[in-house]
Protein backbone atom coordinates (compact mmCIF):
# COMPACT_ATOMS: atom_id res chain seq x y z
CA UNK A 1 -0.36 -27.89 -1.67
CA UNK A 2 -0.53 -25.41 1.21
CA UNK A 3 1.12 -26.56 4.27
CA UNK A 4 0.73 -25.36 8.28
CA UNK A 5 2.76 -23.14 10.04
CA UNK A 6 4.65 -24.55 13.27
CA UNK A 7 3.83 -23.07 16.69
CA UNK A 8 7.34 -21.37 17.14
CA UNK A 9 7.06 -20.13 13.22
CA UNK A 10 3.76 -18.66 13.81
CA UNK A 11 5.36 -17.35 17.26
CA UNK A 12 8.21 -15.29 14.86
CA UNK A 13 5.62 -14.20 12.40
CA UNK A 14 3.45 -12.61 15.39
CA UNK A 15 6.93 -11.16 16.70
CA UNK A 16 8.11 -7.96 16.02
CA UNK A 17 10.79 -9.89 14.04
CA UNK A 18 12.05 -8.52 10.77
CA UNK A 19 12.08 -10.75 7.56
CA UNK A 20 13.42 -11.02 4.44
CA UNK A 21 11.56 -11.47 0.68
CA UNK A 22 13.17 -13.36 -1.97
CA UNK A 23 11.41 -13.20 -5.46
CA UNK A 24 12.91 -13.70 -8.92
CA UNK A 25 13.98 -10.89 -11.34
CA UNK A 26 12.87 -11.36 -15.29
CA UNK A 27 16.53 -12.66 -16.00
CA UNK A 28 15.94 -15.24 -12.81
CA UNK A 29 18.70 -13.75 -10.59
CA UNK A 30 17.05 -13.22 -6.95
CA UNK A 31 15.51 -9.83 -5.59
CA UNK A 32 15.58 -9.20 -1.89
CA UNK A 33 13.91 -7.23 0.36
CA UNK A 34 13.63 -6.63 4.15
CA UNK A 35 10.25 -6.60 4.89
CA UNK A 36 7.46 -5.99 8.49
CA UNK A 37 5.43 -9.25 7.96
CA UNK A 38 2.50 -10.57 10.02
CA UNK A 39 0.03 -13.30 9.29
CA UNK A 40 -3.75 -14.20 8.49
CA UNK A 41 -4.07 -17.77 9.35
CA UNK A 42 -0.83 -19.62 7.97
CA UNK A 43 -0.49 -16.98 4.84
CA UNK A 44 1.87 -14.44 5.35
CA UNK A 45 0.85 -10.64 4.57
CA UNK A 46 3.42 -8.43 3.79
CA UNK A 47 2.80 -4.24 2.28
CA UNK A 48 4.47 -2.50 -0.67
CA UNK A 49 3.59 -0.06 -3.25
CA UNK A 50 2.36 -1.45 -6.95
CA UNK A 51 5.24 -1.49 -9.52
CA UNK A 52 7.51 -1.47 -6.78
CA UNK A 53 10.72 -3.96 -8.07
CA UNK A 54 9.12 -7.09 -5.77
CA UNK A 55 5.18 -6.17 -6.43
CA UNK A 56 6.28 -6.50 -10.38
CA UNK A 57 8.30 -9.29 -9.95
CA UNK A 58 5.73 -11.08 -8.13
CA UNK A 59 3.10 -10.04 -10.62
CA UNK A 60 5.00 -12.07 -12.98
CA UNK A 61 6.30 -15.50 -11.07
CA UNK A 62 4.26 -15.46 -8.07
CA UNK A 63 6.93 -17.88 -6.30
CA UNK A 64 8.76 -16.08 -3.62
CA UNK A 65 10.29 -17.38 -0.54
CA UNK A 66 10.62 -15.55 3.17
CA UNK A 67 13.18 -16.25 5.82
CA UNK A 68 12.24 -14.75 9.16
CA UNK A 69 14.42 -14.37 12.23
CA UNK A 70 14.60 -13.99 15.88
CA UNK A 71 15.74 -10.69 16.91
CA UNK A 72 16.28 -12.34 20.47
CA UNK A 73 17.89 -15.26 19.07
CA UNK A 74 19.45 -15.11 14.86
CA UNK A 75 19.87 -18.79 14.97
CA UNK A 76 15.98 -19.16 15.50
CA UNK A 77 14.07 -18.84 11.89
CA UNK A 78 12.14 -19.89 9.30
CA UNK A 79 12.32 -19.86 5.45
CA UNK A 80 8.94 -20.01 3.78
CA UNK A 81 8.32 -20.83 0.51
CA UNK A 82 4.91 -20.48 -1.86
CA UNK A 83 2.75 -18.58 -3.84
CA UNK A 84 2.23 -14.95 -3.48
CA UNK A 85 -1.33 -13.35 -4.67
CA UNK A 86 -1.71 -9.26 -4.78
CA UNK A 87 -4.65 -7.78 -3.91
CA UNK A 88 -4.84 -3.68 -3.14
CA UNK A 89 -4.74 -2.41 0.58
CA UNK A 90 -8.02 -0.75 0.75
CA UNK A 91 -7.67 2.10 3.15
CA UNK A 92 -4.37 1.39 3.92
CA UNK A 93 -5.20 -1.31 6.24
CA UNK A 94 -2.50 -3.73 6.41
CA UNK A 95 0.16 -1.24 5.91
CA UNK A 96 -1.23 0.64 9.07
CA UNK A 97 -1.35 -3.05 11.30
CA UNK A 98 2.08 -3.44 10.03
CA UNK A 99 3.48 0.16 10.81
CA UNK A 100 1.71 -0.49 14.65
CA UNK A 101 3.10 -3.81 15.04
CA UNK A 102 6.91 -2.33 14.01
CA UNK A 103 6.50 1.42 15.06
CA UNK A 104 3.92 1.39 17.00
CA UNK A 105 1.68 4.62 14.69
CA UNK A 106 0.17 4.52 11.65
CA UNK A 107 2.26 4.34 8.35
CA UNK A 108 3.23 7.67 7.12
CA UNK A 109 1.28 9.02 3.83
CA UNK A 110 2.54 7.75 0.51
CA UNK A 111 3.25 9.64 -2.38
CA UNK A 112 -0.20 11.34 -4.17
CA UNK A 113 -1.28 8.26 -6.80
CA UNK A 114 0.63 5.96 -5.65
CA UNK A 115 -1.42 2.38 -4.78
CA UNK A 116 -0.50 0.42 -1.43
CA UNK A 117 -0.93 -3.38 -2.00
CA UNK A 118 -0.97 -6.65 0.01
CA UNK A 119 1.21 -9.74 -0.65
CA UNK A 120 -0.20 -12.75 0.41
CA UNK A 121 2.00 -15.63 0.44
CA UNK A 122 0.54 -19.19 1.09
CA UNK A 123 3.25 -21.30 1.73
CA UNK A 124 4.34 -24.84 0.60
CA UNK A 125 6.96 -25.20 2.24
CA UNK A 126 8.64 -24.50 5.44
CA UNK A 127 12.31 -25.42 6.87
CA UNK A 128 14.20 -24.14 9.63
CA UNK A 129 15.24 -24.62 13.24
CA UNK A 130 11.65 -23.25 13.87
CA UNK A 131 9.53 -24.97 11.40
């Protein structure tokens, strides 16, 4: 059952805090990757090319988990766990909101053929000192 973000884990979501994504390799050892995040509601949006090591991994066990961090304060975070769906970043959309949030321009071409994607992760869970 999807559960509600706190106010201070919404407030390091909306922050131009960094984050990491945990998802589970076809042997079950964990796959991480640092990650620009931001949010639609209390689901949290993440961009990455399709067949990248995550996106497949994801494709197969949608269960992932997120740990996000203060870059103010490390001891301030959040680990999010849930289900991730994958739908494709028409127009680059989310990867562009990400890349402004982070960079502040839009996100640099990809390769020709390759297809940008958004993870959406609805979360079930949520611990840490800002959950």
């Amino acid at each position: 059952m999807p559960v509600t973000l706190s106010a201070a884990t919404r407030a390091l979501v909306d922050g131009r805090n960094y984050s990491v994504l945990a998802t589970l390799n076809p042997d079950g050892s964990p796959q991480t990757s640092v990650v620009w995040v931001t949010r639609d509601g209390d689901d949290l949006l993440f961009s990455t090319l399709r067949d990248r090591v995550k996106e497949r991994n994801l494709r197969r066990d949608p269960r992932a988990s997120v740990s996000v961090w203060s870059q103010v304060d490390p001891e301030v975070y959040a680990e999010v766990r849930g289900t991730v769906t994958i739908v494709e970043d028409a127009g680059r959309v989310l990867a562009n909101d990400l890349s402004h949030k982070y960079l502040g321009q839009d996100y640099p071409a990809d390769a020709p053929g390759k297809v940008r994607v958004v993870l959406r992760l609805t979360p079930t869970k949520v611990t840490g000192n800002a959950a």
